[in-house]
PDB file of N, CA and C in Angstrom:
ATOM      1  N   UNK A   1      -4.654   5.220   1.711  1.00  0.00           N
ATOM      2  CA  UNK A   1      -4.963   4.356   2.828  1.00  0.00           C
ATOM      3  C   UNK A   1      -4.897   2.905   2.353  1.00  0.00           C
ATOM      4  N   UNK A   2      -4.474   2.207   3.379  1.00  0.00           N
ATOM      5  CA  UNK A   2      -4.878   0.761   2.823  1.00  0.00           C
ATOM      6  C   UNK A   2      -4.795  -0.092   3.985  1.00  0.00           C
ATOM      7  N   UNK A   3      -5.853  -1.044   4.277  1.00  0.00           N
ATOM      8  CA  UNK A   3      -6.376  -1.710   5.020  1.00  0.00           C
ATOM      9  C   UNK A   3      -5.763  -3.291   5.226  1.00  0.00           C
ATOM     10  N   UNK A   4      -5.329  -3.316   6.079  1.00  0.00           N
ATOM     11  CA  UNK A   4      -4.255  -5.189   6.213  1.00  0.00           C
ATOM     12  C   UNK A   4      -5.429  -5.371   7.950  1.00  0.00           C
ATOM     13  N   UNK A   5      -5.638  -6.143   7.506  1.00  0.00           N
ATOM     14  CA  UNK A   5      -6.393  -6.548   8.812  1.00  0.00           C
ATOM     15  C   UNK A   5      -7.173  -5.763  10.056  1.00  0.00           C
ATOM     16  N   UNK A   6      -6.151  -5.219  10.923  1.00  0.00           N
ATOM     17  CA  UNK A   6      -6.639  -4.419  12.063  1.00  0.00           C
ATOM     18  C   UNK A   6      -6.275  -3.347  11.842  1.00  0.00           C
ATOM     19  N   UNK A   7      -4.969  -3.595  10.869  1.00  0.00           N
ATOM     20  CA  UNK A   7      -3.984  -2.337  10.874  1.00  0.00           C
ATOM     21  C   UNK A   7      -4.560  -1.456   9.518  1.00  0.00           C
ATOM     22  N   UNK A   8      -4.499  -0.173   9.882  1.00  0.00           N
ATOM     23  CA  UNK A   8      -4.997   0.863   8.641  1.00  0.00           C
ATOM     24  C   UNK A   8      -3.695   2.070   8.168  1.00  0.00           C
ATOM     25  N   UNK A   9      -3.367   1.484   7.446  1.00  0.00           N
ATOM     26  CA  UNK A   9      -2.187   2.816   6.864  1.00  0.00           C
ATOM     27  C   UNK A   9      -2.490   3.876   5.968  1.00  0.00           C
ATOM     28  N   UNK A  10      -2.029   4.916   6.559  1.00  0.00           N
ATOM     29  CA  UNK A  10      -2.648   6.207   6.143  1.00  0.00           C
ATOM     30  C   UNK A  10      -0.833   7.340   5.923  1.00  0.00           C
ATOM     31  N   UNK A  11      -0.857   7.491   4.497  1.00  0.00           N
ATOM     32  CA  UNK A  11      -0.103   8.442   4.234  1.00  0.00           C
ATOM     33  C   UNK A  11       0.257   9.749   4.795  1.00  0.00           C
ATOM     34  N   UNK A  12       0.822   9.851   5.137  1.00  0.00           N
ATOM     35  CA  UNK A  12       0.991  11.138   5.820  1.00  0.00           C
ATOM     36  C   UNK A  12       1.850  12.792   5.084  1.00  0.00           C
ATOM     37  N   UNK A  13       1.072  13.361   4.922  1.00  0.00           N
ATOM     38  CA  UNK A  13       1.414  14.132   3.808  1.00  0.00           C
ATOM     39  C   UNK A  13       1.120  15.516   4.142  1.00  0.00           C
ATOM     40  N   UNK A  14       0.993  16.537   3.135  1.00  0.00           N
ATOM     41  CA  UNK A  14       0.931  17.915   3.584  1.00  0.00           C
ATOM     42  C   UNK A  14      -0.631  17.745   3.681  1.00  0.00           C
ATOM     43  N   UNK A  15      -1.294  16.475   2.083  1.00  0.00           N
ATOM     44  CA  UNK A  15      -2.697  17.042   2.425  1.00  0.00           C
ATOM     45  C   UNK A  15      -3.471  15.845   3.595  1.00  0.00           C
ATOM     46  N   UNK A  16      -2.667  14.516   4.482  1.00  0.00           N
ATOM     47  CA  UNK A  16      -3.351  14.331   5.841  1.00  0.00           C
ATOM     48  C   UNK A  16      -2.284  14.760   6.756  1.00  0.00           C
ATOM     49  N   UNK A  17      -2.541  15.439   7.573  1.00  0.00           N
ATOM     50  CA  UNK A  17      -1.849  15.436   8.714  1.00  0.00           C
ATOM     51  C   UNK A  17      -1.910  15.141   9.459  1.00  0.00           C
ATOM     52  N   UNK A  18      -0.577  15.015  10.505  1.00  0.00           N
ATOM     53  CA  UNK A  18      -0.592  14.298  11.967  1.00  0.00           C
ATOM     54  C   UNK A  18      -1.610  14.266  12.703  1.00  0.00           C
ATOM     55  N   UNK A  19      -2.043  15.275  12.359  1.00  0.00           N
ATOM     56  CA  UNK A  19      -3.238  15.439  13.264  1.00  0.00           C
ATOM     57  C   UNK A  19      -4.445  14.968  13.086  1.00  0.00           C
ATOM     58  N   UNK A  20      -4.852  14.816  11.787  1.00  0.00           N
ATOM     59  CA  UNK A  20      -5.795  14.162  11.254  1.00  0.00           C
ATOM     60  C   UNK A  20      -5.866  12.571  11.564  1.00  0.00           C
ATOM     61  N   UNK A  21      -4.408  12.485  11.665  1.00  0.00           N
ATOM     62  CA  UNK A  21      -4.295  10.783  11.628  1.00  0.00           C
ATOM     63  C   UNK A  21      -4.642  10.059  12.811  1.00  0.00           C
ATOM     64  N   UNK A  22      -4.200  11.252  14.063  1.00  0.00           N
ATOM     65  CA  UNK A  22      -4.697  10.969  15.353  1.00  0.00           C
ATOM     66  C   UNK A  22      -6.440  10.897  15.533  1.00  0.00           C
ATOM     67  N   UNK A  23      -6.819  12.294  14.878  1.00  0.00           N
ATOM     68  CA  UNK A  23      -8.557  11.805  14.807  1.00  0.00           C
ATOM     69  C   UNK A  23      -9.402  10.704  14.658  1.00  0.00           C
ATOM     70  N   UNK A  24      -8.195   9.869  13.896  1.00  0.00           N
ATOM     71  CA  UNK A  24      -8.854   8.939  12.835  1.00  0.00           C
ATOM     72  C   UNK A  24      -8.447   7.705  14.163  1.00  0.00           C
ATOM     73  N   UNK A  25      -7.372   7.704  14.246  1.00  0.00           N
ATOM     74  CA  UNK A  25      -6.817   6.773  15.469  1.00  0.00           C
ATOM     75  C   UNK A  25      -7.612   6.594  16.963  1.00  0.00           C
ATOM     76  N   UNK A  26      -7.734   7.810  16.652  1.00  0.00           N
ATOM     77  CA  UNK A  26      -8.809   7.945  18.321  1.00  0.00           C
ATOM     78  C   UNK A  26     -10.231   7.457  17.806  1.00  0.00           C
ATOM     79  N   UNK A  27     -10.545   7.492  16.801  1.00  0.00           N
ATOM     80  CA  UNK A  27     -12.085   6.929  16.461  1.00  0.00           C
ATOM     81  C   UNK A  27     -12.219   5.534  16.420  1.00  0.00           C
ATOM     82  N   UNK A  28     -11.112   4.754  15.560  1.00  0.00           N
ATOM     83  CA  UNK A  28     -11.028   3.516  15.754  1.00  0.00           C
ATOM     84  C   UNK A  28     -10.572   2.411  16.869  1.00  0.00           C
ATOM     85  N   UNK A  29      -9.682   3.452  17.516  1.00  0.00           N
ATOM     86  CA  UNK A  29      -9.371   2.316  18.416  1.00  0.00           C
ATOM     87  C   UNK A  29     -10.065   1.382  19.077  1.00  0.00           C
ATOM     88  N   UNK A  30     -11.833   1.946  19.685  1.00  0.00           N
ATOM     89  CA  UNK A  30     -12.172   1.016  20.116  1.00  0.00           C
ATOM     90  C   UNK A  30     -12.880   0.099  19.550  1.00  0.00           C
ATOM     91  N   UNK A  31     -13.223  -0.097  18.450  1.00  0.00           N
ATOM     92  CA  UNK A  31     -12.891  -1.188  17.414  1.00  0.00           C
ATOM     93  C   UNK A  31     -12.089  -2.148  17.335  1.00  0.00           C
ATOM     94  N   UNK A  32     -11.009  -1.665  17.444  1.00  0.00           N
ATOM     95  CA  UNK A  32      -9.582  -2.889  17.879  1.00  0.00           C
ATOM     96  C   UNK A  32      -8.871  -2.395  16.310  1.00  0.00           C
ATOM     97  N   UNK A  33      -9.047  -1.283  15.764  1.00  0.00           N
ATOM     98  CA  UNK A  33      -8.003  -0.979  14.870  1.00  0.00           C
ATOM     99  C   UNK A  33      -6.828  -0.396  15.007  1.00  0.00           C
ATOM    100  N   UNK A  34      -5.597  -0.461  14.436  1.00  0.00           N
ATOM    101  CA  UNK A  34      -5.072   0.377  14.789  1.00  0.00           C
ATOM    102  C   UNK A  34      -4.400   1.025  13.820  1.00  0.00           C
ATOM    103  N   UNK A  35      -4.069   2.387  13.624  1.00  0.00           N
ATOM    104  CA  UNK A  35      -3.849   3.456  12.371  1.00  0.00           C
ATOM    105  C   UNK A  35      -2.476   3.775  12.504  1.00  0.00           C
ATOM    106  N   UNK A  36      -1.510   3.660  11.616  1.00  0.00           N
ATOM    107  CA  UNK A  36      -0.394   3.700  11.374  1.00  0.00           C
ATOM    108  C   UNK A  36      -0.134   4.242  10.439  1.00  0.00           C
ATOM    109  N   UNK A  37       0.254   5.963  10.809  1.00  0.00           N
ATOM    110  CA  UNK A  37       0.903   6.957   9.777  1.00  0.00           C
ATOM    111  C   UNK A  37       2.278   6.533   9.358  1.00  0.00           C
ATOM    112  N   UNK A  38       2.225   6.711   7.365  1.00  0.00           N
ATOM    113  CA  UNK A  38       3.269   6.200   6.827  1.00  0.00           C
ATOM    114  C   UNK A  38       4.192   7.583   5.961  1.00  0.00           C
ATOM    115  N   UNK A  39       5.614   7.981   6.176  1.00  0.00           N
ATOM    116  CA  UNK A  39       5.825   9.019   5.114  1.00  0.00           C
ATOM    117  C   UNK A  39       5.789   8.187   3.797  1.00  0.00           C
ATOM    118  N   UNK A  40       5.851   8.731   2.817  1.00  0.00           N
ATOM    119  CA  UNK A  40       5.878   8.419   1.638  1.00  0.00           C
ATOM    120  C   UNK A  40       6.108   9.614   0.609  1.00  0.00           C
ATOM    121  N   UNK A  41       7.234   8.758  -0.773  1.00  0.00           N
ATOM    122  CA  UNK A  41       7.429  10.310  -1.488  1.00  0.00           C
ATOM    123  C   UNK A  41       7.155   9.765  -2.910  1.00  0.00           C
ATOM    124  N   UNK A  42       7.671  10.604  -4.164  1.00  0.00           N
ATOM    125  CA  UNK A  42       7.453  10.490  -5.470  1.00  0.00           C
ATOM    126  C   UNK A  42       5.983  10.353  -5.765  1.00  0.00           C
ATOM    127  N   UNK A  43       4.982  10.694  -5.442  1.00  0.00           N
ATOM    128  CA  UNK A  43       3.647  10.199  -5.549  1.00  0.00           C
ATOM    129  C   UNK A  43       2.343  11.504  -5.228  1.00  0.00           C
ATOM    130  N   UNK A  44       1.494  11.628  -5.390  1.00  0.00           N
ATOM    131  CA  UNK A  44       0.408  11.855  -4.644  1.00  0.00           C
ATOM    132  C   UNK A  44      -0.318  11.254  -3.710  1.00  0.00           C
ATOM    133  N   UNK A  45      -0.435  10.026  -3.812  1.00  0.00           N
ATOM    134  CA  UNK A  45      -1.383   9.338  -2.904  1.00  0.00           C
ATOM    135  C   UNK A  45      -0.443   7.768  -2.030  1.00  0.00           C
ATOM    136  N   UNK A  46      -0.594   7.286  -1.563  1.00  0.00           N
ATOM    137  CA  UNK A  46       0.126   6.577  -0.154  1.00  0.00           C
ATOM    138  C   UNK A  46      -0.402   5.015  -1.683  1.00  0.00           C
ATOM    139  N   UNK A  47      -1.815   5.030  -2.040  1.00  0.00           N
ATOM    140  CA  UNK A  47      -2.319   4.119  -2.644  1.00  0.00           C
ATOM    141  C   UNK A  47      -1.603   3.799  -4.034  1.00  0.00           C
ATOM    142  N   UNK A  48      -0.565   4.689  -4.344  1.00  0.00           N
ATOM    143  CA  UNK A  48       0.599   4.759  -5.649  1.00  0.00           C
ATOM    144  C   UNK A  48       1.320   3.998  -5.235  1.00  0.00           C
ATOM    145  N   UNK A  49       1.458   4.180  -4.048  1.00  0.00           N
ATOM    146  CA  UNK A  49       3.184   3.485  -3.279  1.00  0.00           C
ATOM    147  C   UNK A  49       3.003   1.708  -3.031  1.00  0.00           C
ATOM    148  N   UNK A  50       1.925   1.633  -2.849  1.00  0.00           N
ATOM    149  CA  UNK A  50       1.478   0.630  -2.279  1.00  0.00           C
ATOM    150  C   UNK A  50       0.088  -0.182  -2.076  1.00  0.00           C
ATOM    151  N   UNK A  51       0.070  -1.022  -2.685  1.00  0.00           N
ATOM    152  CA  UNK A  51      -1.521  -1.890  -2.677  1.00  0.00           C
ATOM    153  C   UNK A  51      -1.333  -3.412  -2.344  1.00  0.00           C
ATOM    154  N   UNK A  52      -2.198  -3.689  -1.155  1.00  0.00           N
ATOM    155  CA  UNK A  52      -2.671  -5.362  -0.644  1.00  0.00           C
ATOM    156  C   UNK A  52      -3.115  -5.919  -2.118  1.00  0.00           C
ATOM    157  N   UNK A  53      -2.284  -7.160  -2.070  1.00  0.00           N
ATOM    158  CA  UNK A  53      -2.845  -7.390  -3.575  1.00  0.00           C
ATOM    159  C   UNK A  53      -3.188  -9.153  -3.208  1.00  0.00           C
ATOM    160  N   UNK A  54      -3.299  -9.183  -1.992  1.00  0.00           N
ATOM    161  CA  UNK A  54      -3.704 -10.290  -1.408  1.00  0.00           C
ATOM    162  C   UNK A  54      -3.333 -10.314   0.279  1.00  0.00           C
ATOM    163  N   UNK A  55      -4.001 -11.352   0.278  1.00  0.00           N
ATOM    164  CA  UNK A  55      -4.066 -11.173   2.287  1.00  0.00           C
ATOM    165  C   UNK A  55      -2.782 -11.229   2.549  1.00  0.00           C
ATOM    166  N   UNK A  56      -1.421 -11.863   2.098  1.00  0.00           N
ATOM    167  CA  UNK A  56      -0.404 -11.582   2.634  1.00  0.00           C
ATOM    168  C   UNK A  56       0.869 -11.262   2.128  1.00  0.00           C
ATOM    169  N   UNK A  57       0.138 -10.280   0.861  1.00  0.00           N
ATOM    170  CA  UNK A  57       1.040  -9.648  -0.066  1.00  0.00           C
ATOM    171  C   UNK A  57       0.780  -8.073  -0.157  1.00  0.00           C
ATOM    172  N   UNK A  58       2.032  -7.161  -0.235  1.00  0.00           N
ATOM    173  CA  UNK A  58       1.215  -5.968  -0.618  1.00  0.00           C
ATOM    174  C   UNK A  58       2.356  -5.808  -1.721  1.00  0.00           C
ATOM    175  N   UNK A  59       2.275  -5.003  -3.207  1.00  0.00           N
ATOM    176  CA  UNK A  59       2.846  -4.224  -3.930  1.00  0.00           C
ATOM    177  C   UNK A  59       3.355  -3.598  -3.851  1.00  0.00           C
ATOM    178  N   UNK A  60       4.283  -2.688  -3.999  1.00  0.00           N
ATOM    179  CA  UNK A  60       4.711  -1.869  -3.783  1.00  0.00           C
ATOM    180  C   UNK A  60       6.301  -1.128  -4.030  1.00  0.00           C
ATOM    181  N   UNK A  61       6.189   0.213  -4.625  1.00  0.00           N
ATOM    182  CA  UNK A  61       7.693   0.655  -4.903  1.00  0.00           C
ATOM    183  C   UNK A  61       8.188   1.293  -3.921  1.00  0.00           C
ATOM    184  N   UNK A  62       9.542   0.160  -3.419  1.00  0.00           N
ATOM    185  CA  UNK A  62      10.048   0.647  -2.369  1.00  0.00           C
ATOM    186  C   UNK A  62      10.847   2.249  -2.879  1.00  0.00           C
ATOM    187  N   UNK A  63      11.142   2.206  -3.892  1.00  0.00           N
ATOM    188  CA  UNK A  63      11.706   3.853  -3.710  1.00  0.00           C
ATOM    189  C   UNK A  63      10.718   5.105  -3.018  1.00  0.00           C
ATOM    190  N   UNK A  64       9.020   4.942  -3.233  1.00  0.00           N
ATOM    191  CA  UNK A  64       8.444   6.010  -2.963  1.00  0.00           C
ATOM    192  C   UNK A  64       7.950   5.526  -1.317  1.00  0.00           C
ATOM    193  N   UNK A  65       8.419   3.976  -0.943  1.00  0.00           N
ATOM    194  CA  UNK A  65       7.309   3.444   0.746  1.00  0.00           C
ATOM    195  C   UNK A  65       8.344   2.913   0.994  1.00  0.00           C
ATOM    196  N   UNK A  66       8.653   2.681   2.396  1.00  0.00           N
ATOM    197  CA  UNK A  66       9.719   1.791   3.157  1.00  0.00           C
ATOM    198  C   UNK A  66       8.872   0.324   3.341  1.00  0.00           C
ATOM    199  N   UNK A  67       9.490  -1.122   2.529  1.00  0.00           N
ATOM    200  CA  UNK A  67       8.806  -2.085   2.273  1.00  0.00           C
ATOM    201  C   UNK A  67       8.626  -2.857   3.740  1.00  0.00           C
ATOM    202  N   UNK A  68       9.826  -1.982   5.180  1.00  0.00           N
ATOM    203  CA  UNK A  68       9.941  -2.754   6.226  1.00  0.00           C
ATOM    204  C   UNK A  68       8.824  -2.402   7.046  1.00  0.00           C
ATOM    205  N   UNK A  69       7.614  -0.911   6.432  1.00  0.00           N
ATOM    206  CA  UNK A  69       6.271  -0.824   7.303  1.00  0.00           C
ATOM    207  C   UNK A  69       5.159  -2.023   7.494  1.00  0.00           C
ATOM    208  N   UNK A  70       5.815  -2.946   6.777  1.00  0.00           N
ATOM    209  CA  UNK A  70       4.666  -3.879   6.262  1.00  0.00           C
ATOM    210  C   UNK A  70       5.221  -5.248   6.795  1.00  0.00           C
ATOM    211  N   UNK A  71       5.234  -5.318   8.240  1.00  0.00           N
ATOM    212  CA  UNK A  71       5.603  -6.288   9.053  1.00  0.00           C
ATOM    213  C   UNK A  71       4.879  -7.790   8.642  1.00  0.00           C
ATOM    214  N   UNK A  72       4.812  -8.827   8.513  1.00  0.00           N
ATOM    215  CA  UNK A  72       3.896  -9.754   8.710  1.00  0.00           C
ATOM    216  C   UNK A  72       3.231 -10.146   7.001  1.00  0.00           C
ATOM    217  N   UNK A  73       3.787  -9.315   6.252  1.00  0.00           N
ATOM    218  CA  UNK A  73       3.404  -9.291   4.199  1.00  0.00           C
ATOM    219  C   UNK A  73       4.846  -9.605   3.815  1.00  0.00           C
ATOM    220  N   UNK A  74       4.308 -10.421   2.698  1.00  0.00           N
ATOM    221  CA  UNK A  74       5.672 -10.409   2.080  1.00  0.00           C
ATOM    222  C   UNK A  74       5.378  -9.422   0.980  1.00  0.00           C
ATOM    223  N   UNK A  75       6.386  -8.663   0.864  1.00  0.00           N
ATOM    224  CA  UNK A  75       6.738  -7.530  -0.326  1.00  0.00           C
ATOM    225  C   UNK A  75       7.063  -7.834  -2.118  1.00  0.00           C
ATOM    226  N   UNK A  76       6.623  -7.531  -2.864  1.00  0.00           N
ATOM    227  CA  UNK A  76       6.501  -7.453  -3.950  1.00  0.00           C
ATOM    228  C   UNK A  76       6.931  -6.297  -4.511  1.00  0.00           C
ATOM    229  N   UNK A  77       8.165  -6.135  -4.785  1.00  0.00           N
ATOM    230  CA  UNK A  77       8.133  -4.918  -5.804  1.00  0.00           C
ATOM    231  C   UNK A  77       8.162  -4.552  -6.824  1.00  0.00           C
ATOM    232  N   UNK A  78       7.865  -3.366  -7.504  1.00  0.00           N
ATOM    233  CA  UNK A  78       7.695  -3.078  -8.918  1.00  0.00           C
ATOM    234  C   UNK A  78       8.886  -3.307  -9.884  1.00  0.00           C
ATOM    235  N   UNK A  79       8.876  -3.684 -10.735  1.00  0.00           N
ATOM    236  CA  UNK A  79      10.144  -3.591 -11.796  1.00  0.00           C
ATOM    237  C   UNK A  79      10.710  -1.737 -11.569  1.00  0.00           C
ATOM    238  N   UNK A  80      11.283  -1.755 -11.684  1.00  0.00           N
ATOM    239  CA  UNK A  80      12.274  -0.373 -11.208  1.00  0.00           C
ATOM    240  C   UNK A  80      11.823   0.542 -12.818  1.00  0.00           C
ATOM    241  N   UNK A  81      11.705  -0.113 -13.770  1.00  0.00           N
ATOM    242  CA  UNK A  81      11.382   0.675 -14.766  1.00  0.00           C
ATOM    243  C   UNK A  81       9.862   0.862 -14.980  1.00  0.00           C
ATOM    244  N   UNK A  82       9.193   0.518 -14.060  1.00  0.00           N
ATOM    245  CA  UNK A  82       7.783   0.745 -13.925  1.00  0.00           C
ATOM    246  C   UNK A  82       7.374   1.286 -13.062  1.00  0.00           C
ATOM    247  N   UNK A  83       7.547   2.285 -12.231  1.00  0.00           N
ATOM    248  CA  UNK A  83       7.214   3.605 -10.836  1.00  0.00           C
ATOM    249  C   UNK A  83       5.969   3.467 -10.555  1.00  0.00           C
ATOM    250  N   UNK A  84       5.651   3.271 -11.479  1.00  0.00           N
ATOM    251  CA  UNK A  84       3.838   3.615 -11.115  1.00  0.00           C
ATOM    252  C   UNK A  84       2.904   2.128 -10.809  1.00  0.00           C
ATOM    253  N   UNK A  85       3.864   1.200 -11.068  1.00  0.00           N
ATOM    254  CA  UNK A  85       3.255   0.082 -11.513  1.00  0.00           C
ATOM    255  C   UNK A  85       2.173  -0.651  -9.994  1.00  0.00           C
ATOM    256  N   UNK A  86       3.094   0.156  -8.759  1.00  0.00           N
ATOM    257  CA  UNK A  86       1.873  -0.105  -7.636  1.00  0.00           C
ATOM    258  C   UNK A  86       0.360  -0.219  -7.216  1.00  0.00           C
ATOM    259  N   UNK A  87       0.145   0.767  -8.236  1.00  0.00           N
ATOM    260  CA  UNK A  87      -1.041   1.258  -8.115  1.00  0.00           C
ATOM    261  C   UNK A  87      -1.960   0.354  -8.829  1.00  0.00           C
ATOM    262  N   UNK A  88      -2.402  -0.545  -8.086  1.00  0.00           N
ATOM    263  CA  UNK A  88      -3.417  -1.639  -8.729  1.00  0.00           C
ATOM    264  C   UNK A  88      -4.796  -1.322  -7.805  1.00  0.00           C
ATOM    265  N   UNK A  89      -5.564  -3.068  -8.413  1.00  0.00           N
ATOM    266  CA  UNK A  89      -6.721  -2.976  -7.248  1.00  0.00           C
ATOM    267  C   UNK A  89      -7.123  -4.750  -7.328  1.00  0.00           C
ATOM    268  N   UNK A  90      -6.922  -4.513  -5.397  1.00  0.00           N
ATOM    269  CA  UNK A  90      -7.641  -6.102  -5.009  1.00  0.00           C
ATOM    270  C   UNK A  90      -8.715  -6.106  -5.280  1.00  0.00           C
ATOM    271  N   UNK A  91      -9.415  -7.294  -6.238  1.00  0.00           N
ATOM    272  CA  UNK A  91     -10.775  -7.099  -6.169  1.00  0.00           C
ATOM    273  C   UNK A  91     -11.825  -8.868  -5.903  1.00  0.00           C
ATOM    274  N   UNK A  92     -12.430  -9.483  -5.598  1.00  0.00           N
ATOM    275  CA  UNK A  92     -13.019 -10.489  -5.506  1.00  0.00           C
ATOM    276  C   UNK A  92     -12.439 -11.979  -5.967  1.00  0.00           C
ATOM    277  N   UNK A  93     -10.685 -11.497  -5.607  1.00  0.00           N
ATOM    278  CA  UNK A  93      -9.734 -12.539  -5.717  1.00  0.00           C
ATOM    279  C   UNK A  93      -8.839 -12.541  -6.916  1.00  0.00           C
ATOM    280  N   UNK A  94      -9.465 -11.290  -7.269  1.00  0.00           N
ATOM    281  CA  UNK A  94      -8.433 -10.679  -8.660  1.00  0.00           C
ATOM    282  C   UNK A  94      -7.679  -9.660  -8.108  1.00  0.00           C
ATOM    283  N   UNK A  95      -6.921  -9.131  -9.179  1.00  0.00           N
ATOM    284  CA  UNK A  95      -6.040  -8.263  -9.096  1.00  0.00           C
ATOM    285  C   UNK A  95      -5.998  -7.202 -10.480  1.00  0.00           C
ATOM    286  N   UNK A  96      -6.675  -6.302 -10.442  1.00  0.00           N
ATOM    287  CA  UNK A  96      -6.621  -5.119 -11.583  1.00  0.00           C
ATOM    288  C   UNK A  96      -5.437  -4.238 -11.865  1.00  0.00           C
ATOM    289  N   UNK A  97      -5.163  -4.253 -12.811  1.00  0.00           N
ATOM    290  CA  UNK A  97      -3.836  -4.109 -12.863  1.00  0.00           C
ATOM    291  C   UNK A  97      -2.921  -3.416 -14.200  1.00  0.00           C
ATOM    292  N   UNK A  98      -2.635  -2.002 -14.177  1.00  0.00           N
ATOM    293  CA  UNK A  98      -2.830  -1.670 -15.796  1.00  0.00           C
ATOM    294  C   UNK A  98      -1.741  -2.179 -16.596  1.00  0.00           C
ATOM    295  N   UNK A  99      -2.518  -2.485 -17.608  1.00  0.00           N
ATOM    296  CA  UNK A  99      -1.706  -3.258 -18.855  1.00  0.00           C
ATOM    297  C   UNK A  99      -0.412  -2.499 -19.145  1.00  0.00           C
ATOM    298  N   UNK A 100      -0.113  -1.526 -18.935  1.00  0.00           N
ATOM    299  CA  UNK A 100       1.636  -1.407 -19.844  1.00  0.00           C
ATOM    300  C   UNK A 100       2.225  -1.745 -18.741  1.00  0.00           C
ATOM    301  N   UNK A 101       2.320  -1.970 -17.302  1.00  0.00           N
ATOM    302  CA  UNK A 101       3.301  -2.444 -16.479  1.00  0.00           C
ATOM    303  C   UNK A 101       3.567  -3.963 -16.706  1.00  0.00           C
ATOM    304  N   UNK A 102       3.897  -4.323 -18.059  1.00  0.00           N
ATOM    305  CA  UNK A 102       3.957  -5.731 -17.621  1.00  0.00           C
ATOM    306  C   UNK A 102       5.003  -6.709 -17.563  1.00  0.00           C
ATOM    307  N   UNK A 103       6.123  -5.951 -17.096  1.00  0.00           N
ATOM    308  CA  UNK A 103       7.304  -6.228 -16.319  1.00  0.00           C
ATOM    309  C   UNK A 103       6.372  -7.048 -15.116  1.00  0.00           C
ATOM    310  N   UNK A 104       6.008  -5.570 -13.706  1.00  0.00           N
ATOM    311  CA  UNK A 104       5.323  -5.940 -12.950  1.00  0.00           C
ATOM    312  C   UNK A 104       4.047  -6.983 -12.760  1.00  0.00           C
ATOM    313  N   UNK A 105       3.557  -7.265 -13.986  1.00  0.00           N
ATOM    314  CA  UNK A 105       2.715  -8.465 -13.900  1.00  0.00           C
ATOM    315  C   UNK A 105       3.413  -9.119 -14.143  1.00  0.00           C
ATOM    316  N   UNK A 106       4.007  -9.624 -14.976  1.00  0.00           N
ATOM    317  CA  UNK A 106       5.026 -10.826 -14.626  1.00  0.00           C
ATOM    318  C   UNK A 106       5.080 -11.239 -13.223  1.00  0.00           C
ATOM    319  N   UNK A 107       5.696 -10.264 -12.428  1.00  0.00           N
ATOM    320  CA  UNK A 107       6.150 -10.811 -11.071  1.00  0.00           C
ATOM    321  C   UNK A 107       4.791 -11.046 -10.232  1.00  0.00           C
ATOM    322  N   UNK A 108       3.866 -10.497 -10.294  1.00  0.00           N
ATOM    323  CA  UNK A 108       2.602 -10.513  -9.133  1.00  0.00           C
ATOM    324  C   UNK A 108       2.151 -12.121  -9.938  1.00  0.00           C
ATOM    325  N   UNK A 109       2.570 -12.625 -11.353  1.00  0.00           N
ATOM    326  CA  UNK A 109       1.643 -14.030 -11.923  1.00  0.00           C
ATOM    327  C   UNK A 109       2.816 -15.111 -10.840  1.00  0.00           C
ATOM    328  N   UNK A 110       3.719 -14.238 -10.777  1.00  0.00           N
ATOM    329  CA  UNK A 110       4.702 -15.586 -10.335  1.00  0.00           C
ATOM    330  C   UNK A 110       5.028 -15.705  -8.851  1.00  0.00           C
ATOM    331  N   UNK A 111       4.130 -14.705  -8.245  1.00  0.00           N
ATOM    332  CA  UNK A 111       3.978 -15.113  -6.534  1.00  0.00           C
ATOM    333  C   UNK A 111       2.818 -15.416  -6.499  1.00  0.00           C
ATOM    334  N   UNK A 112       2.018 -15.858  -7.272  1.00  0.00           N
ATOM    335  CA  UNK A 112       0.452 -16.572  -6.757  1.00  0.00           C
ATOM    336  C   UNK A 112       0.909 -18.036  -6.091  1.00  0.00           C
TER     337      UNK A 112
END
């Protein structure tokens, strides 16, 4: 899952399903959220593919997420020899981020 404003993206996979996603959709809406099931492959989790790594950036390897779900972010992607390298964490204006991808840090120091 990962959270951009109103909008909540949720992987859609064997283990959430469509149906689940609608549950989740029908709970929030009147909130003013809105839930947007994403496919996604090479991975276990939607949060591999892709992480907000600031309010108008998200991470992400376009081979395993389509970078065009992410209307309104500009895209960042992983060094191609780093797959995994998505999988970070926004945190209190940082960015956690594991040390052997550091192709991919390179690029996230040079879009601040």
């Amino acid at each position: 899952m990962l959270v951009a404003g109103r909008r909540i993206y949720i992987g859609l996979s064997t283990r959430t399903t469509g149906g689940a996603i609608q549950q989740l959709a029908d709970q929030l809406a009147p909130y003013g959220y809105e839930v947007i099931p994403l496919t996604f492959t090479g991975c276990l989790h939607l949060k591999s593919a892709v992480t907000r790594v600031a309010d108008d950036l998200v991470l992400l390897n376009p081979a395993w997420v389509e970078a065009d779900a992410f209307a309104g972010y500009r895209a960042l992607t992983v060094d191609p020899a780093e797959p995994h390298a998505a999988n970070a964490l926004a945190l209190g204006g940082a960015v956690i981020h594991p040390l052997q991808h550091v192709r991919t840090r390179a690029r996230l120091e040079a879009a601040d």
